[in-house]
PDB file of N, CA and C in Angstrom:
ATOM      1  N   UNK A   1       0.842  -1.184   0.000  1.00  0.00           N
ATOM      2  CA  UNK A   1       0.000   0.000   0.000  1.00  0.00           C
ATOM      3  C   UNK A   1       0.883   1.241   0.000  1.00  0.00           C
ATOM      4  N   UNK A   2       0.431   1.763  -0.248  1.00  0.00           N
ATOM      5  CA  UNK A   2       1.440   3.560  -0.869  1.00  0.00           C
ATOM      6  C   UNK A   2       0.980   4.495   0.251  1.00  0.00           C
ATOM      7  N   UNK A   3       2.062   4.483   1.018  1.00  0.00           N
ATOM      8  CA  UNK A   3       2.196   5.551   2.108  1.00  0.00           C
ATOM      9  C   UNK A   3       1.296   6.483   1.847  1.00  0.00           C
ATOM     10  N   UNK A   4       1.682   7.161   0.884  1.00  0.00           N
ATOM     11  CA  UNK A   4       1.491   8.703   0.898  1.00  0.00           C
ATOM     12  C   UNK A   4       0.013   8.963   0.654  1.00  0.00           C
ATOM     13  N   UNK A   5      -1.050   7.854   0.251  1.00  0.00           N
ATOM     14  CA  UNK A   5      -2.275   8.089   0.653  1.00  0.00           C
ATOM     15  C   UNK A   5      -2.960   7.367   1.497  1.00  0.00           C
ATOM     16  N   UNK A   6      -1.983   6.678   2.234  1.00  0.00           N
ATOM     17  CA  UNK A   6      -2.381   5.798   3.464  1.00  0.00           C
ATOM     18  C   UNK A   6      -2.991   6.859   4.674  1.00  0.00           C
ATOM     19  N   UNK A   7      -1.998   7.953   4.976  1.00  0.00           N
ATOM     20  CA  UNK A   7      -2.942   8.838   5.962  1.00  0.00           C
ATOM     21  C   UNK A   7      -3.610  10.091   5.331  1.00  0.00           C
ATOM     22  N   UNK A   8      -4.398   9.912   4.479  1.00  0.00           N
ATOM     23  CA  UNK A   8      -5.269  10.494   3.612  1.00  0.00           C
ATOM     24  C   UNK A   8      -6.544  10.555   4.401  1.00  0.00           C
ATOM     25  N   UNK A   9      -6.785  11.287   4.793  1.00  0.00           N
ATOM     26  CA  UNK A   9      -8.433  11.187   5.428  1.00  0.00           C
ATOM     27  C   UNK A   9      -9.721  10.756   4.733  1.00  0.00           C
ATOM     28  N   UNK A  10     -10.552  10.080   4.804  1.00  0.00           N
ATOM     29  CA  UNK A  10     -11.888   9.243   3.995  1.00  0.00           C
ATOM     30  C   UNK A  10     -12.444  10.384   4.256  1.00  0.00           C
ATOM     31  N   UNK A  11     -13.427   9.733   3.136  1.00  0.00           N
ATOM     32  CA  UNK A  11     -14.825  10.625   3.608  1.00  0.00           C
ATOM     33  C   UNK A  11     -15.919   9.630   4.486  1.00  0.00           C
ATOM     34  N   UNK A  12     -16.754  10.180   4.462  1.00  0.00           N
ATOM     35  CA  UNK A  12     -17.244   9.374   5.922  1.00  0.00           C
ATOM     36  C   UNK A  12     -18.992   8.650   4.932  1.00  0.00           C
ATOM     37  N   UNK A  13     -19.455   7.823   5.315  1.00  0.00           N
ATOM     38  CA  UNK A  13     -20.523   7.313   4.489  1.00  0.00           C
ATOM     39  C   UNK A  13     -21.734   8.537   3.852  1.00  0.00           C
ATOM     40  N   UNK A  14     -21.973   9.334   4.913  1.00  0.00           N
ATOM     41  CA  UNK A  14     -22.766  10.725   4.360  1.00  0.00           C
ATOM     42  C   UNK A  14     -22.560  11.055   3.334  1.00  0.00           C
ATOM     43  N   UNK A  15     -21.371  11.796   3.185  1.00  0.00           N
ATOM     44  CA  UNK A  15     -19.939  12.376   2.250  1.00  0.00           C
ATOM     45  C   UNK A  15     -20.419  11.649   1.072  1.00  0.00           C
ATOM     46  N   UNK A  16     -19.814  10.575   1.316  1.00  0.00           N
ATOM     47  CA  UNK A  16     -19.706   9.399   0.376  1.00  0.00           C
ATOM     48  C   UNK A  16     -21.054   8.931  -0.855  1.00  0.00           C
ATOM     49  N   UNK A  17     -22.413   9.101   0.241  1.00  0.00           N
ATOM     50  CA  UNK A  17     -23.795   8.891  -0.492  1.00  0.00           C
ATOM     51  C   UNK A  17     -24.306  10.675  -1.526  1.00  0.00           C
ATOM     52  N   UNK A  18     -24.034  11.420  -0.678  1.00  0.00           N
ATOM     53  CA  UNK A  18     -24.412  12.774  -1.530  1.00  0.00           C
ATOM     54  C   UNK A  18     -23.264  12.667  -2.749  1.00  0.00           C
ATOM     55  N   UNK A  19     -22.020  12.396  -2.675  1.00  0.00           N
ATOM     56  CA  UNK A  19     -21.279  12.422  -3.889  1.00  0.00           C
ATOM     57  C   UNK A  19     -21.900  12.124  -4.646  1.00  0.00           C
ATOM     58  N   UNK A  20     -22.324  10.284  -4.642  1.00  0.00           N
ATOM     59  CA  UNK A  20     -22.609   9.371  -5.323  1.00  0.00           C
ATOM     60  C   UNK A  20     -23.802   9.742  -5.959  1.00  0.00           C
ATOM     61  N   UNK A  21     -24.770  10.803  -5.487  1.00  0.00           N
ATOM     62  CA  UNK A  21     -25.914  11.309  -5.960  1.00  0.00           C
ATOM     63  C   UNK A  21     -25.765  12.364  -6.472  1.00  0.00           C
ATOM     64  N   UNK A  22     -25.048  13.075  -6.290  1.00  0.00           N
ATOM     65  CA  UNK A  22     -24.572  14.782  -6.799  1.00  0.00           C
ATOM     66  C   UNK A  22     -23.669  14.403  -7.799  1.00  0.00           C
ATOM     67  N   UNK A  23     -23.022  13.354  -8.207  1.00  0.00           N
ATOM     68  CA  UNK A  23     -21.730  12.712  -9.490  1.00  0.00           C
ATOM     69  C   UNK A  23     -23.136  12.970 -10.701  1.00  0.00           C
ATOM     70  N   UNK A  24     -24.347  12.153 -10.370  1.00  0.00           N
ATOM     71  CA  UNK A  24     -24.745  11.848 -11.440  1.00  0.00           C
ATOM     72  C   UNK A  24     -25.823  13.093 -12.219  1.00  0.00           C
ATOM     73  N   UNK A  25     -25.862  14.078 -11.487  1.00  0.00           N
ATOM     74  CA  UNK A  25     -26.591  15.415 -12.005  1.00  0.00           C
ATOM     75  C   UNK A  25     -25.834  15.893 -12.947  1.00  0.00           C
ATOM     76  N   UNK A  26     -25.767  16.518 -14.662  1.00  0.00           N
ATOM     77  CA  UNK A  26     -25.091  17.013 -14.886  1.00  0.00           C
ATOM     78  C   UNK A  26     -24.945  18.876 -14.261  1.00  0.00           C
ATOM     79  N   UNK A  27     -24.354  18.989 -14.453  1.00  0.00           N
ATOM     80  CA  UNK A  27     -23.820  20.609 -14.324  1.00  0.00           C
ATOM     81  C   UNK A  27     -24.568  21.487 -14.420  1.00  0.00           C
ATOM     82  N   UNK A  28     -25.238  21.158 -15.515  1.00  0.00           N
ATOM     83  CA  UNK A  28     -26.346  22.095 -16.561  1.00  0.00           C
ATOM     84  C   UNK A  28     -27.312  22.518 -15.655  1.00  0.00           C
ATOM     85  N   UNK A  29     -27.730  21.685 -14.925  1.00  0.00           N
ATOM     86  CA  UNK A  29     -28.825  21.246 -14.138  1.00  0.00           C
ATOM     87  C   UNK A  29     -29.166  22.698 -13.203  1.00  0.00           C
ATOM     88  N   UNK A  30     -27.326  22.725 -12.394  1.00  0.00           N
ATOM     89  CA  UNK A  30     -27.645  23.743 -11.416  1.00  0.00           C
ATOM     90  C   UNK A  30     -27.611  25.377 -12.075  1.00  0.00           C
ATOM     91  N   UNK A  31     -26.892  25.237 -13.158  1.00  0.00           N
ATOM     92  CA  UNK A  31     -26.438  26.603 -13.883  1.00  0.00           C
ATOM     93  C   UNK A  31     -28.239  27.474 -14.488  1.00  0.00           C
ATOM     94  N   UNK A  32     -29.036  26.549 -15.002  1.00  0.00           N
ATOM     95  CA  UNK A  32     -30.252  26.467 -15.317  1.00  0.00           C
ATOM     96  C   UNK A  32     -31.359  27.123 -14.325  1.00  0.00           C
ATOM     97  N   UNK A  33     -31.147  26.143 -12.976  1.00  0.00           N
ATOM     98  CA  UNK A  33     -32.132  26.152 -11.709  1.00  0.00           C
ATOM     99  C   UNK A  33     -31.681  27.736 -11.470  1.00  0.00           C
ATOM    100  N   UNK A  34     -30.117  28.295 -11.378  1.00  0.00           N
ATOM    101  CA  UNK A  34     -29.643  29.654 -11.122  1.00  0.00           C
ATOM    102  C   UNK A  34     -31.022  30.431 -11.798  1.00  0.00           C
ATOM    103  N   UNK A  35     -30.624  30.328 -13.149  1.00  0.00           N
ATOM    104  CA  UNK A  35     -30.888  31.514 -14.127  1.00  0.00           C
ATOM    105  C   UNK A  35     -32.588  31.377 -14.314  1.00  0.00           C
ATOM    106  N   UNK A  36     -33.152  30.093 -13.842  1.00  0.00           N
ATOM    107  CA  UNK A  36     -34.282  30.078 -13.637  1.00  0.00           C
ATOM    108  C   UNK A  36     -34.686  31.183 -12.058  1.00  0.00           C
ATOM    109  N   UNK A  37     -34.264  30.992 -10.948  1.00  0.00           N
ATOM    110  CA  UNK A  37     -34.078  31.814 -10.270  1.00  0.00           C
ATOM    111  C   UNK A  37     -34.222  33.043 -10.272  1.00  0.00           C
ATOM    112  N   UNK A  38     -33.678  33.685 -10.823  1.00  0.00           N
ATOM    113  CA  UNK A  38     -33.185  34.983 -11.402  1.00  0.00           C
ATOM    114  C   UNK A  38     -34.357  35.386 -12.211  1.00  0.00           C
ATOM    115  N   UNK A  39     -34.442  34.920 -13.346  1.00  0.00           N
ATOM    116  CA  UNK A  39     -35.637  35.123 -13.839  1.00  0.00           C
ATOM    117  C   UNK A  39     -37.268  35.309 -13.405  1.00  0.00           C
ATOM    118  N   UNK A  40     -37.077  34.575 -12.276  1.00  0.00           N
ATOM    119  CA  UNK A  40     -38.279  34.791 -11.101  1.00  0.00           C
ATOM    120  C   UNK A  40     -38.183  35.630 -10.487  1.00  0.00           C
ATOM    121  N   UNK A  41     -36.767  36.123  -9.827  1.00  0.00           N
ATOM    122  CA  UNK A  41     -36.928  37.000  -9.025  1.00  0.00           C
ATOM    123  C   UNK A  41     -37.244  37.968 -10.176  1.00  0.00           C
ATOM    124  N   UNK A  42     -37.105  38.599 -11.192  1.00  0.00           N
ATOM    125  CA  UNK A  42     -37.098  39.674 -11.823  1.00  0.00           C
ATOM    126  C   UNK A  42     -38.367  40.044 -11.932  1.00  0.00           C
ATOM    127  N   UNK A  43     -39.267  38.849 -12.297  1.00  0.00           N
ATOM    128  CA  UNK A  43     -40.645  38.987 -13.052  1.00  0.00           C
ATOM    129  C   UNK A  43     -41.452  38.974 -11.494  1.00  0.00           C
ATOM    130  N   UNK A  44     -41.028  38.983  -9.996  1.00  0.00           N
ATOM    131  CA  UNK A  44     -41.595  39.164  -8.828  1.00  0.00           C
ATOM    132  C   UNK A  44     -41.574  40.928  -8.693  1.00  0.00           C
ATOM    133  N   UNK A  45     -40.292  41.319  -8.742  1.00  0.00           N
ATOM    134  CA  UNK A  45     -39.773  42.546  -8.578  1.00  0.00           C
ATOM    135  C   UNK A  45     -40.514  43.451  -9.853  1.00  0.00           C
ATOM    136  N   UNK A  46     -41.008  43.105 -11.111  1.00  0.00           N
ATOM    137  CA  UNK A  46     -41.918  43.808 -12.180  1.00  0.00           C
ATOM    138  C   UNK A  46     -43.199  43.870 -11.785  1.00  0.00           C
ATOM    139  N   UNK A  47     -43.676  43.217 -11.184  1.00  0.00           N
ATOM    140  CA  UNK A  47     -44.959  42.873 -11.031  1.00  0.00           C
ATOM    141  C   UNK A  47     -45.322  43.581  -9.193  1.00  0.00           C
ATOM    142  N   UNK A  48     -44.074  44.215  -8.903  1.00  0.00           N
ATOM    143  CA  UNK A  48     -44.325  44.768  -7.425  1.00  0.00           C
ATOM    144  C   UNK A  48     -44.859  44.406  -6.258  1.00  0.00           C
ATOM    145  N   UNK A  49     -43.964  42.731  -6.600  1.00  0.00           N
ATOM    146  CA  UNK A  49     -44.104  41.814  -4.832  1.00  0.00           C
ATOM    147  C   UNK A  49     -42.775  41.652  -4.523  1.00  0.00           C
ATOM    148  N   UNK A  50     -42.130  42.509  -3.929  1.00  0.00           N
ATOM    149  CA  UNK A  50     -40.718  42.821  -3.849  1.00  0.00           C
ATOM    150  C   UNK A  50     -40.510  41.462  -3.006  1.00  0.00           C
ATOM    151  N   UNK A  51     -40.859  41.223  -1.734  1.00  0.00           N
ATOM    152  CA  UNK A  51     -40.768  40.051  -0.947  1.00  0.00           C
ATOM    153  C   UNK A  51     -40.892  38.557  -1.659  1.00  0.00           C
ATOM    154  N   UNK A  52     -41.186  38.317  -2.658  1.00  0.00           N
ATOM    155  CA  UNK A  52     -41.390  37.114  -3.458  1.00  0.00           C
ATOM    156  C   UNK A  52     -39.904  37.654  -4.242  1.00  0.00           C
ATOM    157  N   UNK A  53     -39.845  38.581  -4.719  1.00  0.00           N
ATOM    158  CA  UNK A  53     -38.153  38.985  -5.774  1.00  0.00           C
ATOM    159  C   UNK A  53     -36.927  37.983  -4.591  1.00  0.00           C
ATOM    160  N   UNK A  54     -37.149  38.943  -3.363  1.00  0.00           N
ATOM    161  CA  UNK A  54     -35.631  38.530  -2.835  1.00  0.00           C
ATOM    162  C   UNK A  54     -35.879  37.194  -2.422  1.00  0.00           C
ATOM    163  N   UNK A  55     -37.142  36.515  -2.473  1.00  0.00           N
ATOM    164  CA  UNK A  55     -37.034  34.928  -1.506  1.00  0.00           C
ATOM    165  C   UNK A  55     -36.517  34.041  -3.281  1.00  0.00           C
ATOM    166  N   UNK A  56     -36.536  34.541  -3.962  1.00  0.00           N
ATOM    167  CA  UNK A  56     -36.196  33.233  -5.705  1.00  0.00           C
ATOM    168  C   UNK A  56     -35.305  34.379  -5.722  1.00  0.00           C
ATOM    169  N   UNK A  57     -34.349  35.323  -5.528  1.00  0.00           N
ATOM    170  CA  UNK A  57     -33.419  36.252  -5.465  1.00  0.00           C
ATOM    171  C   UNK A  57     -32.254  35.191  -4.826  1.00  0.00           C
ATOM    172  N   UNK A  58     -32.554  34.907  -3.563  1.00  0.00           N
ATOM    173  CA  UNK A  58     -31.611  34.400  -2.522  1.00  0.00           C
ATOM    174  C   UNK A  58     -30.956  32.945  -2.294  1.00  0.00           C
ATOM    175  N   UNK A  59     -31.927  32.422  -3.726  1.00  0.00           N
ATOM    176  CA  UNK A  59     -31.710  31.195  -4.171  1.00  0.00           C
ATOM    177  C   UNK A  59     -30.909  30.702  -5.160  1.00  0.00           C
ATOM    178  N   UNK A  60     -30.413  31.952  -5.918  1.00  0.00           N
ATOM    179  CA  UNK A  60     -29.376  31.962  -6.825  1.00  0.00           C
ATOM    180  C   UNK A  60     -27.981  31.145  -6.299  1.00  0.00           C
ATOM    181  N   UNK A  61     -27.378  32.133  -5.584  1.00  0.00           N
ATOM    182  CA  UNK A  61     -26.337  31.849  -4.946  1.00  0.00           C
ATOM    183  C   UNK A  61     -25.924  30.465  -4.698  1.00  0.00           C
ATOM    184  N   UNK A  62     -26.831  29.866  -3.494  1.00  0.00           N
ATOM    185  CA  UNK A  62     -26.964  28.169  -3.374  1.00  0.00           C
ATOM    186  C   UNK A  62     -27.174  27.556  -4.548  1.00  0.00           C
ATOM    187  N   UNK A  63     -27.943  27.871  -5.555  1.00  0.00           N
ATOM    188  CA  UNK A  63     -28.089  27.209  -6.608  1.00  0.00           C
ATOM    189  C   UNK A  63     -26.776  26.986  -7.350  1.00  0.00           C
ATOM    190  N   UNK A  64     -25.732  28.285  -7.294  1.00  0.00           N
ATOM    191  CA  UNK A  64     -24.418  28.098  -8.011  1.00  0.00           C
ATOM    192  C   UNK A  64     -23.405  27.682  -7.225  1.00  0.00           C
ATOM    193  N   UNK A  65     -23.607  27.702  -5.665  1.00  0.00           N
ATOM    194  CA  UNK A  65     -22.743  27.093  -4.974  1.00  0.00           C
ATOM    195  C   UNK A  65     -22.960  25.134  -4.693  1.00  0.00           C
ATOM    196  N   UNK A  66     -24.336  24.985  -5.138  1.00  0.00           N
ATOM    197  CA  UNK A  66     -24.333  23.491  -5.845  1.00  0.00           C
ATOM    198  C   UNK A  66     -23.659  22.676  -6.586  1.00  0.00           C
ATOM    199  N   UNK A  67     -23.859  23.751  -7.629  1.00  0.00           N
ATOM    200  CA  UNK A  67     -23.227  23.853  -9.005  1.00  0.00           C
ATOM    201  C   UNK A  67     -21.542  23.574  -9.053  1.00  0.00           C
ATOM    202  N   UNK A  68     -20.895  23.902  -8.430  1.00  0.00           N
ATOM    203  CA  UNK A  68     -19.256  24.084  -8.268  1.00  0.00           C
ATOM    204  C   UNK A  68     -19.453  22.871  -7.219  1.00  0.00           C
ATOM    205  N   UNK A  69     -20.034  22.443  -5.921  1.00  0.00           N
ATOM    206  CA  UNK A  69     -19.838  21.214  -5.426  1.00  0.00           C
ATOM    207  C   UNK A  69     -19.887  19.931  -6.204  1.00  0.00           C
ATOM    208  N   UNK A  70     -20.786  20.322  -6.956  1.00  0.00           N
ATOM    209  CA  UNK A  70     -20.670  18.783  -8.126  1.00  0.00           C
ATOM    210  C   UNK A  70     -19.923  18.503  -8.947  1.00  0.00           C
ATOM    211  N   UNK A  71     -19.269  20.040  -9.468  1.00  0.00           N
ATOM    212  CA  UNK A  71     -17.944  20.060 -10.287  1.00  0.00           C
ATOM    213  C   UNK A  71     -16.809  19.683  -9.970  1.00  0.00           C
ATOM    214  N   UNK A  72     -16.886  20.210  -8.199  1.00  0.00           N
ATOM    215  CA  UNK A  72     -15.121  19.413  -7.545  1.00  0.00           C
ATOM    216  C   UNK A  72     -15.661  18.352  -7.512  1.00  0.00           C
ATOM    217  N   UNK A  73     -16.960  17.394  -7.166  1.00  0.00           N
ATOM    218  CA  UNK A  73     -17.177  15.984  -6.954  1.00  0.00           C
ATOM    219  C   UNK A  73     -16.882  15.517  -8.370  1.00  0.00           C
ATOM    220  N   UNK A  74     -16.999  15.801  -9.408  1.00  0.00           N
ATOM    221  CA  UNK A  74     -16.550  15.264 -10.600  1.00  0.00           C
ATOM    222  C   UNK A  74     -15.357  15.274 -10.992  1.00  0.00           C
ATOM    223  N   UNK A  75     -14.854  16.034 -10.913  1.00  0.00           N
ATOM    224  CA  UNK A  75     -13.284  16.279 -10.953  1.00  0.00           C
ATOM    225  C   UNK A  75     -12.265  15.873 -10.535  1.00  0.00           C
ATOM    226  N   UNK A  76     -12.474  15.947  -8.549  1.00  0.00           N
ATOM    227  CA  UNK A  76     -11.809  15.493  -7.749  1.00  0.00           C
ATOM    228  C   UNK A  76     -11.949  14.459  -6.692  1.00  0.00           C
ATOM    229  N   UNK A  77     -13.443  14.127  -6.833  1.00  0.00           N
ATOM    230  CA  UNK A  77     -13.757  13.411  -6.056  1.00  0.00           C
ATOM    231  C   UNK A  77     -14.384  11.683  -6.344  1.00  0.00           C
ATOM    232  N   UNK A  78     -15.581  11.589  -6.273  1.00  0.00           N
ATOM    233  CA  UNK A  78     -16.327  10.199  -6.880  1.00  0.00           C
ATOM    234  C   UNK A  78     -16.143   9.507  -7.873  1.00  0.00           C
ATOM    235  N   UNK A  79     -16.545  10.797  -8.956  1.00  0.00           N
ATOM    236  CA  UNK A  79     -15.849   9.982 -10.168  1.00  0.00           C
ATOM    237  C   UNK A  79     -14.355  10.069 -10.696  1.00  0.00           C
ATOM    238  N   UNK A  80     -13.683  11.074 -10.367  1.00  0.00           N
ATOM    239  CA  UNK A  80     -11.875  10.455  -9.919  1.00  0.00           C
ATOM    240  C   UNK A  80     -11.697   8.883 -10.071  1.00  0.00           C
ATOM    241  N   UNK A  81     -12.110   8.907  -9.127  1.00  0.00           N
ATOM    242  CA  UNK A  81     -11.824   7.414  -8.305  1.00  0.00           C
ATOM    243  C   UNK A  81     -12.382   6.348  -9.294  1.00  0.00           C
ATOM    244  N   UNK A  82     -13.313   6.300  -9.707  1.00  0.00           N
ATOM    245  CA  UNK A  82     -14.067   5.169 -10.244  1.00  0.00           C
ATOM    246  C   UNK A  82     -13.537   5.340 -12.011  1.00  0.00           C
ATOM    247  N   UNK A  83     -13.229   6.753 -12.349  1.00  0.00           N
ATOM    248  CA  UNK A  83     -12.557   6.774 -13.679  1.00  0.00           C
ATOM    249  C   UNK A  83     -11.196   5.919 -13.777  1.00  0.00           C
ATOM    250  N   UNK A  84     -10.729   6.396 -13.469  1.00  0.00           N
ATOM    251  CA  UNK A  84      -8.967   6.249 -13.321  1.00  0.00           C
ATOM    252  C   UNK A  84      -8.762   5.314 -11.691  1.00  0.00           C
ATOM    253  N   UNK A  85      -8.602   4.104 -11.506  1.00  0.00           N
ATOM    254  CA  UNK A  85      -9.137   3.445 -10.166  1.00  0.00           C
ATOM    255  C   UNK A  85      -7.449   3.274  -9.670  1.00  0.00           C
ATOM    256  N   UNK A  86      -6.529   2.924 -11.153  1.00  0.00           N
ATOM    257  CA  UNK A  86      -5.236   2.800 -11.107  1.00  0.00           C
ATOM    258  C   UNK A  86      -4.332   3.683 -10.272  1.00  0.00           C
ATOM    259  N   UNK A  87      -5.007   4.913 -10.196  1.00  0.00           N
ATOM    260  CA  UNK A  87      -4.218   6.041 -10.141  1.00  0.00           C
ATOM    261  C   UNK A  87      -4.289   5.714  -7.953  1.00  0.00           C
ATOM    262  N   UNK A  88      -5.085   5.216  -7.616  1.00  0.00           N
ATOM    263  CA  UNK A  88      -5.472   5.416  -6.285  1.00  0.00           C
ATOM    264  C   UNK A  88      -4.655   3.896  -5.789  1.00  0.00           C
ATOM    265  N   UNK A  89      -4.397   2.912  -6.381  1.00  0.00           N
ATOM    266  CA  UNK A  89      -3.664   1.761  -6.238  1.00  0.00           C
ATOM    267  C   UNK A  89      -2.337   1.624  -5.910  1.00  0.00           C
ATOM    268  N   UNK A  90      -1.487   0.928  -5.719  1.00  0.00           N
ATOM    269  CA  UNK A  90       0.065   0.537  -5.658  1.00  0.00           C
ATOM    270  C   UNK A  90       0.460   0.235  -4.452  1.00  0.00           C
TER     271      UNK A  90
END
């Protein structure tokens, strides 16, 4: 076994199940839900229910900070591992 990711910290089964569910969303998904967002808040804020604007306003954000969690889980995380399995071996 190869030291140098022997004291590598796991992720813990939680970790592990949201990856495995957040791997298989594409990207699109959250970038979309954003700009869908946005688009609500706008047409709340035209229509002069300011309080409905900022509550689909405030949802943006999380929506794109989704968005980038699934990207490091794709990248660096779940599917890493299961792409390239070699690379984690020796």
């Amino acid at each position: 076994m190869d030291t140098k990711h022997q004291n590598t910290p796991q992720e813990g089964p939680v970790a592990k199940n949201i990856e495995a569910v957040t791997s298989r969303v594409p990207s699109d998904v959250f970038l979309w839900t954003a700009i869908g967002a946005i688009s609500l808040s706008l047409s709340m804020k035209l229509m002069k229910k300011s309080h409905l604007a900022l509550f689909f306003g405030q949802w943006v954000s999380p929506f794109l900070l989704m968005g980038i969690y699934n990207k490091i889980v794709k990248t660096n995380g779940h599917d890493r591992k299961h792409r390239n399995p070699r690379m984690f071996r020796k």
